[in-house]
PDB file of N, CA and C in Angstrom:
ATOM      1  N   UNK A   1     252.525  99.812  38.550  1.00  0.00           N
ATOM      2  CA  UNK A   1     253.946  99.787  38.784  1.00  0.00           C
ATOM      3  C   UNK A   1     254.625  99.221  37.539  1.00  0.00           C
ATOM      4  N   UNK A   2     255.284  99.944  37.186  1.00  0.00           N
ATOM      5  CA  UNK A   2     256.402  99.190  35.938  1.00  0.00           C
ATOM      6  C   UNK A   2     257.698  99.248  36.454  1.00  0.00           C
ATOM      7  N   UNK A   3     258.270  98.091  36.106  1.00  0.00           N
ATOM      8  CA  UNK A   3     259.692  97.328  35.957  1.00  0.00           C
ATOM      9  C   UNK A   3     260.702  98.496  35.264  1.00  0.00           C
ATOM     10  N   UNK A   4     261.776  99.049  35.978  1.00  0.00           N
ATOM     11  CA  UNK A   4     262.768  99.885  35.682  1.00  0.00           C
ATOM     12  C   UNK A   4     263.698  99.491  34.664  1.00  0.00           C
ATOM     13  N   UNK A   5     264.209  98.383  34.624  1.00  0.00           N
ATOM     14  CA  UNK A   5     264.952  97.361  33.868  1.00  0.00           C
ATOM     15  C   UNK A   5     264.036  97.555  32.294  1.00  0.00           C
ATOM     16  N   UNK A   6     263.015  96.725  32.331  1.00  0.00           N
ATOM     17  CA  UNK A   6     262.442  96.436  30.551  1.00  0.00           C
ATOM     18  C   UNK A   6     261.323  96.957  30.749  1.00  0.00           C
ATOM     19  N   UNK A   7     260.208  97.583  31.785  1.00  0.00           N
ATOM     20  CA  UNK A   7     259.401  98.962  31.670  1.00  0.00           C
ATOM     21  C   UNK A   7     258.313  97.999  31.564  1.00  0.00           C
ATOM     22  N   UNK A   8     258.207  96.537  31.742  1.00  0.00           N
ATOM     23  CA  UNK A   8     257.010  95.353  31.830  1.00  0.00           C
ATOM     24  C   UNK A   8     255.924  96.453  32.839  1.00  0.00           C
ATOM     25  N   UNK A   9     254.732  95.997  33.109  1.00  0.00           N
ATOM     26  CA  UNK A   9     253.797  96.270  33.645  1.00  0.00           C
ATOM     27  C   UNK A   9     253.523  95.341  34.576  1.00  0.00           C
ATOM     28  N   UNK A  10     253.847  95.608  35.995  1.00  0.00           N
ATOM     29  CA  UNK A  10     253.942  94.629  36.882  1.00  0.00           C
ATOM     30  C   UNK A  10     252.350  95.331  37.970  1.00  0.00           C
ATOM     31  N   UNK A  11     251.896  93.736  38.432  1.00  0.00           N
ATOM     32  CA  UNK A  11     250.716  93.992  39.945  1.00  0.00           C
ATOM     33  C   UNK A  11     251.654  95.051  41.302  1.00  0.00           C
ATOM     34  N   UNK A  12     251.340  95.644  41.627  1.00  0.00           N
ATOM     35  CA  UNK A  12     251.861  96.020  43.413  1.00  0.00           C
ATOM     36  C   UNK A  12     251.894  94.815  44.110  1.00  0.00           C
ATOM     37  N   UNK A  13     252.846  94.561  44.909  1.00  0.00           N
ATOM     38  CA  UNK A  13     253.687  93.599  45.561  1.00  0.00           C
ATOM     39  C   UNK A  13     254.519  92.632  44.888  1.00  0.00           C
ATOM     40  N   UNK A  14     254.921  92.875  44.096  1.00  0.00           N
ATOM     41  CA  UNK A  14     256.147  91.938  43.173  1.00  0.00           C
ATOM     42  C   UNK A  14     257.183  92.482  43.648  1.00  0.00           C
ATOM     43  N   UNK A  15     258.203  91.563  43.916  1.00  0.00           N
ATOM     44  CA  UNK A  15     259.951  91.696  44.394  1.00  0.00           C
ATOM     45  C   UNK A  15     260.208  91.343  43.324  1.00  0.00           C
ATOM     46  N   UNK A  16     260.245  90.921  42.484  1.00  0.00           N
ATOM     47  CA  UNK A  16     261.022  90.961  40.605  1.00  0.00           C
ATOM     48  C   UNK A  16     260.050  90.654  40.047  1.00  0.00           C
ATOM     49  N   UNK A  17     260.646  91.778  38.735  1.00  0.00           N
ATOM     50  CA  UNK A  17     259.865  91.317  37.172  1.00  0.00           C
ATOM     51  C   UNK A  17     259.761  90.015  36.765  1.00  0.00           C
ATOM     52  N   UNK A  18     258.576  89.898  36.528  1.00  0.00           N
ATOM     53  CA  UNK A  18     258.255  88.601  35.707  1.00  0.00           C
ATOM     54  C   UNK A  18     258.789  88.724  34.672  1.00  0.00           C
ATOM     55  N   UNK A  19     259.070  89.378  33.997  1.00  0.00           N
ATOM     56  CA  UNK A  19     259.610  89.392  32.281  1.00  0.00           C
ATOM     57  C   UNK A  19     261.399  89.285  32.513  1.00  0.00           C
ATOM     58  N   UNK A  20     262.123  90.411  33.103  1.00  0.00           N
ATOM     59  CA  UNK A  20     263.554  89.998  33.188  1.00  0.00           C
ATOM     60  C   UNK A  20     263.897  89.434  34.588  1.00  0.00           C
ATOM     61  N   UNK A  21     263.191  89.325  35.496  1.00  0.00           N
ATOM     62  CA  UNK A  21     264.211  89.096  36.782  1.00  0.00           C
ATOM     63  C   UNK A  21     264.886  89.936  37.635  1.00  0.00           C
ATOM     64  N   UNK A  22     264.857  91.170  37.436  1.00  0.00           N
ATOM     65  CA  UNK A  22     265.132  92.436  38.122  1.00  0.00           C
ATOM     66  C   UNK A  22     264.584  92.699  39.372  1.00  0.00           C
ATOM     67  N   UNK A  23     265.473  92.664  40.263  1.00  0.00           N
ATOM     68  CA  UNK A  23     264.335  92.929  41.765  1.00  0.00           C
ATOM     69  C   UNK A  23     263.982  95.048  41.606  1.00  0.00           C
ATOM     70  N   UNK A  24     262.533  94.620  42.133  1.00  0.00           N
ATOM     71  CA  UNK A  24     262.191  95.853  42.029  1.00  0.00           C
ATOM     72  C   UNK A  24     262.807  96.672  43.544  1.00  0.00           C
ATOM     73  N   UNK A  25     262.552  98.179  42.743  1.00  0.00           N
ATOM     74  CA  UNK A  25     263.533  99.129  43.792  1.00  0.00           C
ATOM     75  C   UNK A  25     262.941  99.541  45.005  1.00  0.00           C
ATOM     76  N   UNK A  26     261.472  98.670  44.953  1.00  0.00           N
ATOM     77  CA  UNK A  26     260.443  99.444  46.188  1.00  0.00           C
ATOM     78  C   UNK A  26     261.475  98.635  47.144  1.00  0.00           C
ATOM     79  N   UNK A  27     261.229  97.130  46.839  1.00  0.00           N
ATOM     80  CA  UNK A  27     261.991  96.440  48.120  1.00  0.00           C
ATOM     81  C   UNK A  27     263.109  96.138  48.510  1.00  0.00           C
ATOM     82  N   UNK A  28     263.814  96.528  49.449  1.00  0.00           N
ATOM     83  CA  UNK A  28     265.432  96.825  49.606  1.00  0.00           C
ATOM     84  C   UNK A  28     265.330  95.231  50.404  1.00  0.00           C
ATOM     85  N   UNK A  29     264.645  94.522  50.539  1.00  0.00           N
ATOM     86  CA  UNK A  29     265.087  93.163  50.896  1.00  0.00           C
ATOM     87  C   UNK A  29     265.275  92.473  49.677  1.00  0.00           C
ATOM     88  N   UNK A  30     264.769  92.532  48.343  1.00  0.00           N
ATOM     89  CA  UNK A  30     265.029  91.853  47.845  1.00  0.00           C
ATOM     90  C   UNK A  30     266.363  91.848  46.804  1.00  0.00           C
ATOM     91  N   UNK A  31     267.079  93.044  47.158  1.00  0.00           N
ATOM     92  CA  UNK A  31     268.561  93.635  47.187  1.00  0.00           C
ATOM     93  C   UNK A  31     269.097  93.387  47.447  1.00  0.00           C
ATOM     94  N   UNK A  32     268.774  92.982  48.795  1.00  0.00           N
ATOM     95  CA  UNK A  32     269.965  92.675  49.791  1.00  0.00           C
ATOM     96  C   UNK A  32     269.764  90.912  50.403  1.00  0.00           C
ATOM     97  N   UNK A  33     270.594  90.386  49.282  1.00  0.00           N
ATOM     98  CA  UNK A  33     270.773  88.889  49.333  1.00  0.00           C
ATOM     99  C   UNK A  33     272.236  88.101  49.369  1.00  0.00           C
ATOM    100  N   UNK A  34     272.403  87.766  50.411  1.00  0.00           N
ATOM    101  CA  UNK A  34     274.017  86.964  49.932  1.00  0.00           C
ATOM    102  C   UNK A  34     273.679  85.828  49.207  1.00  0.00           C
ATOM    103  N   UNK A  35     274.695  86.278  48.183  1.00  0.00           N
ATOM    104  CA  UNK A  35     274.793  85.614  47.063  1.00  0.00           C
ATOM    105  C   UNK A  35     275.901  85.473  46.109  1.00  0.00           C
ATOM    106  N   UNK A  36     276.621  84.568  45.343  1.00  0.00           N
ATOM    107  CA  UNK A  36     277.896  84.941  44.525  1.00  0.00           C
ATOM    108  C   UNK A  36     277.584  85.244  43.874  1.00  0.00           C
ATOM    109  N   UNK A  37     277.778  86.587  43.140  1.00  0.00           N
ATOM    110  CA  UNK A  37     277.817  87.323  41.565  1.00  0.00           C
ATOM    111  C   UNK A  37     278.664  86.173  40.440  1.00  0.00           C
ATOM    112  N   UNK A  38     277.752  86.126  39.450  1.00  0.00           N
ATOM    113  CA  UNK A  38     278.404  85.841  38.206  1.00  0.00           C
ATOM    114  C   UNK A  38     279.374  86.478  37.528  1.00  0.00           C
ATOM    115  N   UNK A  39     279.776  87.836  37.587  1.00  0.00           N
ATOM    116  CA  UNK A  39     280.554  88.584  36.948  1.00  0.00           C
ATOM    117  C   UNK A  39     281.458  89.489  37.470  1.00  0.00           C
ATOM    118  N   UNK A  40     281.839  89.480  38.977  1.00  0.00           N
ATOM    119  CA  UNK A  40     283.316  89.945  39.159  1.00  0.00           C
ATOM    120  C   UNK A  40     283.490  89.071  40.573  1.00  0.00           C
ATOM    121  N   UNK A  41     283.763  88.038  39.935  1.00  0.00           N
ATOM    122  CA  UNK A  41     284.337  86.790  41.059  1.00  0.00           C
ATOM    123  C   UNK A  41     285.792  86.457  40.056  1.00  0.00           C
ATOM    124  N   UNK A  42     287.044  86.423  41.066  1.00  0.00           N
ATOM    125  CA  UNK A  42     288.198  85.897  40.958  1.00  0.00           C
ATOM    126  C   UNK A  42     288.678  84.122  41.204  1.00  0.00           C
ATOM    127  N   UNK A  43     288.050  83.785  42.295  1.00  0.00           N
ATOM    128  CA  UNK A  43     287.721  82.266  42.080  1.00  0.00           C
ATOM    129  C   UNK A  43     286.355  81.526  42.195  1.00  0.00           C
ATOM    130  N   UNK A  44     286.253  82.199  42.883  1.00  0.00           N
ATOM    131  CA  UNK A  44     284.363  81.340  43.334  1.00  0.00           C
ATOM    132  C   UNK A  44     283.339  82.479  43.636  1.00  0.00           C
ATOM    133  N   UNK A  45     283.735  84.087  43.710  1.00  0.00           N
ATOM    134  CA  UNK A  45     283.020  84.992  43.846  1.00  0.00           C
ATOM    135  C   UNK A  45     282.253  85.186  45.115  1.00  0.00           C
ATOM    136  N   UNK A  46     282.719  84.057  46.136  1.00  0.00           N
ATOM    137  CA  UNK A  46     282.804  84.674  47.845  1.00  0.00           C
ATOM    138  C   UNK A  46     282.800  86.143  48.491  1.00  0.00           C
ATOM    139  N   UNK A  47     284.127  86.877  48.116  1.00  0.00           N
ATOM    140  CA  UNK A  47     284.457  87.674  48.463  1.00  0.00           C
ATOM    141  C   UNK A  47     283.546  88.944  47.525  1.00  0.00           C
ATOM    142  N   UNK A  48     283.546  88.651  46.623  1.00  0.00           N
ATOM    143  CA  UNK A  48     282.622  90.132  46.036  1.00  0.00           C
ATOM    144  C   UNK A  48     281.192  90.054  46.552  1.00  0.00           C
ATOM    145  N   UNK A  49     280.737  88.757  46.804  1.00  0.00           N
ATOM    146  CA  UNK A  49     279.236  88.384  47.639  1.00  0.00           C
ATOM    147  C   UNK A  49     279.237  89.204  48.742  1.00  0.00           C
ATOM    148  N   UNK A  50     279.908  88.636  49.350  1.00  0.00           N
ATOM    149  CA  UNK A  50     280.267  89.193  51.158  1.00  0.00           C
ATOM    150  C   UNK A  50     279.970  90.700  51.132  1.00  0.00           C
ATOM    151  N   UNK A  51     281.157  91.419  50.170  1.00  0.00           N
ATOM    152  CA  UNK A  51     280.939  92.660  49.880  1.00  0.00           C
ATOM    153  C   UNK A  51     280.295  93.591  49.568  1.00  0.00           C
ATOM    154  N   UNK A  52     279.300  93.215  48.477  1.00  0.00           N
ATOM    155  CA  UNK A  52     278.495  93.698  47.960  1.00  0.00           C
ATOM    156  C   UNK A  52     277.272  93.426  48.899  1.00  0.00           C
ATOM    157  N   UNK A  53     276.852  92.976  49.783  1.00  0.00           N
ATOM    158  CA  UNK A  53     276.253  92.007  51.203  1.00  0.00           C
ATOM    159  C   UNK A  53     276.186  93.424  51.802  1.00  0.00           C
ATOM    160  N   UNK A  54     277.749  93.534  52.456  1.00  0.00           N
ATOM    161  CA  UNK A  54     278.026  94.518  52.937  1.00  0.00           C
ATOM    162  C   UNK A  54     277.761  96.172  53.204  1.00  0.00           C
ATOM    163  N   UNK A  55     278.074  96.391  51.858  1.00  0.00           N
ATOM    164  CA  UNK A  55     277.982  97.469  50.984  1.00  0.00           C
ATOM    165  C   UNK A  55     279.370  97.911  51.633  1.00  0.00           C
ATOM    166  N   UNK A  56     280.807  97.115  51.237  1.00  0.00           N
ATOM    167  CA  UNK A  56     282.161  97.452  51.581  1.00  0.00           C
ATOM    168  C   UNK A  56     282.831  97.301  49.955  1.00  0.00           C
ATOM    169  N   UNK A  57     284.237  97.876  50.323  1.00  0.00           N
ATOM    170  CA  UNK A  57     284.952  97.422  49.072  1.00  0.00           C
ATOM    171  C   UNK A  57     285.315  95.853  48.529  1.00  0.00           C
ATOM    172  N   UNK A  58     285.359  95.176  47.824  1.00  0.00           N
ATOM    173  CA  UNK A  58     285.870  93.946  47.302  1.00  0.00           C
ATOM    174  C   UNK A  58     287.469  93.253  47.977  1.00  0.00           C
ATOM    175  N   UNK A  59     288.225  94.370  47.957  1.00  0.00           N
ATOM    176  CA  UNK A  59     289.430  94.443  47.859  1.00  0.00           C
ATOM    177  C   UNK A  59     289.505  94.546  49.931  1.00  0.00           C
ATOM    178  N   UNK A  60     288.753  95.095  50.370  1.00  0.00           N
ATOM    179  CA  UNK A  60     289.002  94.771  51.533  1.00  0.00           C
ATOM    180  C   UNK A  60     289.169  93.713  52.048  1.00  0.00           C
ATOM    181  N   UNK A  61     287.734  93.180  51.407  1.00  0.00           N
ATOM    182  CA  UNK A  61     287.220  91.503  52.016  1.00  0.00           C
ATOM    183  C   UNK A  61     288.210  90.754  51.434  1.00  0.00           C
ATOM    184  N   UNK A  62     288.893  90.512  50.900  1.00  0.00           N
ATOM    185  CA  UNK A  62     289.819  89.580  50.257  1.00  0.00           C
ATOM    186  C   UNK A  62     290.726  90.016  50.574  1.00  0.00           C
ATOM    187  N   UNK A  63     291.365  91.389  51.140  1.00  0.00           N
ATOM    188  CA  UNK A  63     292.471  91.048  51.948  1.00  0.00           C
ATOM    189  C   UNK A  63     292.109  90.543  53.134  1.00  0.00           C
ATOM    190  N   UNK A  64     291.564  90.858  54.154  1.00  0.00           N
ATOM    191  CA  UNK A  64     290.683  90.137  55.037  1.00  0.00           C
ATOM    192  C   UNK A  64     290.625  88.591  54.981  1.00  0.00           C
ATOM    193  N   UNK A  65     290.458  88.042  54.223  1.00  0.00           N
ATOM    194  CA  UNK A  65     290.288  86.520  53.518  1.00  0.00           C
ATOM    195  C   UNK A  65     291.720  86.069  53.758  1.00  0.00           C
ATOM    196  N   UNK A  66     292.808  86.657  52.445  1.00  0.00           N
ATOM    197  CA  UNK A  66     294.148  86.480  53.037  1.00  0.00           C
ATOM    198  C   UNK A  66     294.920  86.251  54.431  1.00  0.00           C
ATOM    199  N   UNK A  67     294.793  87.580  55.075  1.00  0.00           N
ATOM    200  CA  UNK A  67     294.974  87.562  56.180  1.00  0.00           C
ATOM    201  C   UNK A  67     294.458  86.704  57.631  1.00  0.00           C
ATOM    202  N   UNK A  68     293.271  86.098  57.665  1.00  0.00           N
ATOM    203  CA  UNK A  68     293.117  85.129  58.306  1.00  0.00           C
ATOM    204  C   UNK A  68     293.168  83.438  57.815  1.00  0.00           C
ATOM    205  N   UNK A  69     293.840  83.800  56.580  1.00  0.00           N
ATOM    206  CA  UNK A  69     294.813  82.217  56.087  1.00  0.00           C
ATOM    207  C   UNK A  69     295.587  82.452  56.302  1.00  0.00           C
ATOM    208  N   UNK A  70     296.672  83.010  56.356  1.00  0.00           N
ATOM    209  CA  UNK A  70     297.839  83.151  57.137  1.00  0.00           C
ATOM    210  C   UNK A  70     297.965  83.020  58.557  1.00  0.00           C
ATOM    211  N   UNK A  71     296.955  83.900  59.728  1.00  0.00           N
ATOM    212  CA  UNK A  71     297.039  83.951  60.422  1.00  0.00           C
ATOM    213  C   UNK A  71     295.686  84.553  61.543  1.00  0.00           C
ATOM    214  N   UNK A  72     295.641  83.728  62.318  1.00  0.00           N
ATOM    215  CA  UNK A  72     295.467  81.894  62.475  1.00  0.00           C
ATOM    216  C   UNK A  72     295.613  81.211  61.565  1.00  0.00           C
ATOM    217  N   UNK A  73     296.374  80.156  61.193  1.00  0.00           N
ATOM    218  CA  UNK A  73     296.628  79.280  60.440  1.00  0.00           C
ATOM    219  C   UNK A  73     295.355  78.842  59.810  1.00  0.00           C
ATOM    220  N   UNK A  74     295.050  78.972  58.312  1.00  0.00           N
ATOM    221  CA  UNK A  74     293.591  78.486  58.188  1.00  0.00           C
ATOM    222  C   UNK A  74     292.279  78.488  57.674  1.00  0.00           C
ATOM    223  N   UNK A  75     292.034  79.595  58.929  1.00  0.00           N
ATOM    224  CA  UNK A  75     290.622  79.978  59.346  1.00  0.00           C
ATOM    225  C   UNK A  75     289.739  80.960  57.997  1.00  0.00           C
ATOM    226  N   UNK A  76     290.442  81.479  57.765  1.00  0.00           N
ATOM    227  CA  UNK A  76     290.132  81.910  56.083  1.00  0.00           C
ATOM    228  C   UNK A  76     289.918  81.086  55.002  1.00  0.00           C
ATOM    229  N   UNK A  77     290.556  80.067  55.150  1.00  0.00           N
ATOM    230  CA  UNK A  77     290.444  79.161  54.118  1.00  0.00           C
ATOM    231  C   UNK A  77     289.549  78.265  54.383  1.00  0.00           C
ATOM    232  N   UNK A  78     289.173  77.899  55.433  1.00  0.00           N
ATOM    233  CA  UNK A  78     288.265  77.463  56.034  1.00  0.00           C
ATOM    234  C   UNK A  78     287.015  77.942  55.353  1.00  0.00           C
ATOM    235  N   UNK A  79     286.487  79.241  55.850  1.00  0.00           N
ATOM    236  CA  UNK A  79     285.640  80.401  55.736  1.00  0.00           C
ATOM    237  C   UNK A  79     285.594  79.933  54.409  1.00  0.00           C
ATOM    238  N   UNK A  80     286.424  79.971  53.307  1.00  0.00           N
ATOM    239  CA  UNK A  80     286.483  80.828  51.733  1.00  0.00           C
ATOM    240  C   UNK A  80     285.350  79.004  51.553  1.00  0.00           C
ATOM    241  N   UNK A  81     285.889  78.365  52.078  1.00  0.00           N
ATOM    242  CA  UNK A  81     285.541  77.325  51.579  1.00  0.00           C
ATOM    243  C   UNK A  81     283.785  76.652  51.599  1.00  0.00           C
ATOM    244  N   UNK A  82     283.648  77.028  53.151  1.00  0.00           N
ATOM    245  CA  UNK A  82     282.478  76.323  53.560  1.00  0.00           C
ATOM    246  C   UNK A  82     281.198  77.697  53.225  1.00  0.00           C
ATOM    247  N   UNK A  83     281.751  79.156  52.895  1.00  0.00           N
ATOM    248  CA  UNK A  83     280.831  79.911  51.696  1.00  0.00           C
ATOM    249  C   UNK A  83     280.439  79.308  50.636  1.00  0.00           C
ATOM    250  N   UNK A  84     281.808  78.952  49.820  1.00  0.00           N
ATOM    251  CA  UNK A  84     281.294  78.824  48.512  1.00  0.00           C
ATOM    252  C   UNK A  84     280.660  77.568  48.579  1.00  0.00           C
ATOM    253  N   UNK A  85     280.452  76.232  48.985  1.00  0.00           N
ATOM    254  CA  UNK A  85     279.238  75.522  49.428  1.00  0.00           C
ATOM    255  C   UNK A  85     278.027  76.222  49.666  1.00  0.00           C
ATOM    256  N   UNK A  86     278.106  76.943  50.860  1.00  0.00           N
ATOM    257  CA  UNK A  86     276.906  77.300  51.119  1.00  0.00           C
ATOM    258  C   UNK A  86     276.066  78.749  50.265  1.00  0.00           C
ATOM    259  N   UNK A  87     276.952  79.559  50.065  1.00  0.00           N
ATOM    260  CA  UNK A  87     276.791  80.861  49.390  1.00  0.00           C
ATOM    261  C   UNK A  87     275.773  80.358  47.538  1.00  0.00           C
ATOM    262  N   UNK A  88     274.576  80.620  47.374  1.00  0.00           N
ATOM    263  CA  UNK A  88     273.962  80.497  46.259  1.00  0.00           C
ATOM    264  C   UNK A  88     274.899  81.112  45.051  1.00  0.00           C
ATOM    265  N   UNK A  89     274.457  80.995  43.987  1.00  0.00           N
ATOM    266  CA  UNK A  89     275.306  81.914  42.681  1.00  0.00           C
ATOM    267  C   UNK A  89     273.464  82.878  42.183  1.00  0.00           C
ATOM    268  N   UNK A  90     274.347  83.759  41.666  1.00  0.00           N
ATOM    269  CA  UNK A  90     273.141  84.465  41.877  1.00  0.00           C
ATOM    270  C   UNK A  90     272.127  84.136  40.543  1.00  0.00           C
ATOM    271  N   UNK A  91     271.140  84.371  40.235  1.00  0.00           N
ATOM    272  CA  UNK A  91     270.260  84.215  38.955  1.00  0.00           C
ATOM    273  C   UNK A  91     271.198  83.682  37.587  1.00  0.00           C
ATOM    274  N   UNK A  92     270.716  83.336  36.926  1.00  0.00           N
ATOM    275  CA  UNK A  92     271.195  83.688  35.462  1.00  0.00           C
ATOM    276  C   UNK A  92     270.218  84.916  34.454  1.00  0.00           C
ATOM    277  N   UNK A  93     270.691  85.637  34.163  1.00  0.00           N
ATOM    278  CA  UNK A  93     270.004  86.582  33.694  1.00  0.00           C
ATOM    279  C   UNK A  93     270.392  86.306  32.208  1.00  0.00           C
ATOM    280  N   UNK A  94     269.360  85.599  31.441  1.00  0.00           N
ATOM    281  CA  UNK A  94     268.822  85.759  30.068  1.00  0.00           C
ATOM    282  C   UNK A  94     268.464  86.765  29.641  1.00  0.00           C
ATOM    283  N   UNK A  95     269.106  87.134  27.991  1.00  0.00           N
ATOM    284  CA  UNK A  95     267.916  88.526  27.402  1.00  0.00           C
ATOM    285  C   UNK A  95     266.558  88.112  27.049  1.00  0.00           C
ATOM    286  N   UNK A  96     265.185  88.620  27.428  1.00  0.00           N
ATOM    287  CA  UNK A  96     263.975  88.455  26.808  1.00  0.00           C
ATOM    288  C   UNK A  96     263.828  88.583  25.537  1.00  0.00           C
ATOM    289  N   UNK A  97     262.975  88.096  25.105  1.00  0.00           N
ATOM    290  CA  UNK A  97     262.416  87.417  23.745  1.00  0.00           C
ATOM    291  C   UNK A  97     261.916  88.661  22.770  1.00  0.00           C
ATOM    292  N   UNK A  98     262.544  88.745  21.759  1.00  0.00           N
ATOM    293  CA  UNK A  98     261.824  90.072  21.258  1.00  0.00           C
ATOM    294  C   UNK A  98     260.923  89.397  20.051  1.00  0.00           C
ATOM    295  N   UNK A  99     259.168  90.352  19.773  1.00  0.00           N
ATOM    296  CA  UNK A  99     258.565  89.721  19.139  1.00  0.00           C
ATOM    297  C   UNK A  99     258.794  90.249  17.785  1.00  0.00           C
ATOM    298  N   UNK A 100     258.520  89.886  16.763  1.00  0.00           N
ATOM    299  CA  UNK A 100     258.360  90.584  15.527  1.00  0.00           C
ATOM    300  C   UNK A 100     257.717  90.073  14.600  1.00  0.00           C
ATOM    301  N   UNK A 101     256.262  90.267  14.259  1.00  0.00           N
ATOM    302  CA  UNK A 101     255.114  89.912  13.708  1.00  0.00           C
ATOM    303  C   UNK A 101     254.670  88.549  14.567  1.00  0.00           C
ATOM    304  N   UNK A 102     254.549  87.547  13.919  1.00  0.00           N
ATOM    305  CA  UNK A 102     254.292  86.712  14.310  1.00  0.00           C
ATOM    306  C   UNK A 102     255.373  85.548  14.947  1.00  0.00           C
ATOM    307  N   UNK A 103     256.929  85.924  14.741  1.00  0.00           N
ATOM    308  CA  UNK A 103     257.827  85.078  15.257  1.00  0.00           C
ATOM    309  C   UNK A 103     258.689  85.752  16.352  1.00  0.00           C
ATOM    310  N   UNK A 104     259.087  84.369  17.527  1.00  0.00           N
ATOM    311  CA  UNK A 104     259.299  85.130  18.664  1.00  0.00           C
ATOM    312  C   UNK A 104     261.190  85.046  18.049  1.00  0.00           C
ATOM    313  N   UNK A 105     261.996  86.213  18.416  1.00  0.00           N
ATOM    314  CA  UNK A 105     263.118  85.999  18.531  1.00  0.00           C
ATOM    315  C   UNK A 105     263.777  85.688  19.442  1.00  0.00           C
ATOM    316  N   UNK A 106     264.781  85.221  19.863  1.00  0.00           N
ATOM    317  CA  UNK A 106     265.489  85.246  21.266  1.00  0.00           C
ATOM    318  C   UNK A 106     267.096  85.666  21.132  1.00  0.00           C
TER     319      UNK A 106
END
């Protein structure tokens, strides 16, 4: 089995590459994780989590979000809040090390 991402040479039964961190595509559990994205979050990246969770639009869930801070008084804000506590941030994804002769680059 090789890694789709950087084409590493991985054992059968790995949920991510050892070399980048990429969950592999056999397992759709390891896809499907709530989690906040690093890169299209507006304050704390709740709402694109949820979504992408989902498999809904962004823009729904955050009107959604809105709308139950307004009304019920709150309860959204509530929600937005006791996620981003609990809601992980997802990996940090570093570029791997490229070799060249004898020195490693990064």
């Amino acid at each position: 089995m090789f890694c789709t991402s950087c084409g590493t040479e991985m054992p059968d039964g790995f949920r991510y590459c050892p070399q980048c961190g990429a969950a592999i595509a056999g397992h759709a559990e390891a896809a499907k994780r709530l989690s906040r994205p690093r890169d299209d979050r507006k304050v704390a990246g709740v709402c694109s989590g949820i979504a992408r969770y989902l498999g809904i639009d962004v823009t729904l869930v955050r009107v959604l979000v809105v709308v139950f801070t307004i009304w019920p008084p709150g309860v959204g804000l509530i929600f937005y809040v006791v996620c981003w506590f609990v809601m992980p941030n997802d990996p940090l994804m570093l570029p791997s090390a490229k070799v060249q002769g004898n020195q490693v680059r990064v």
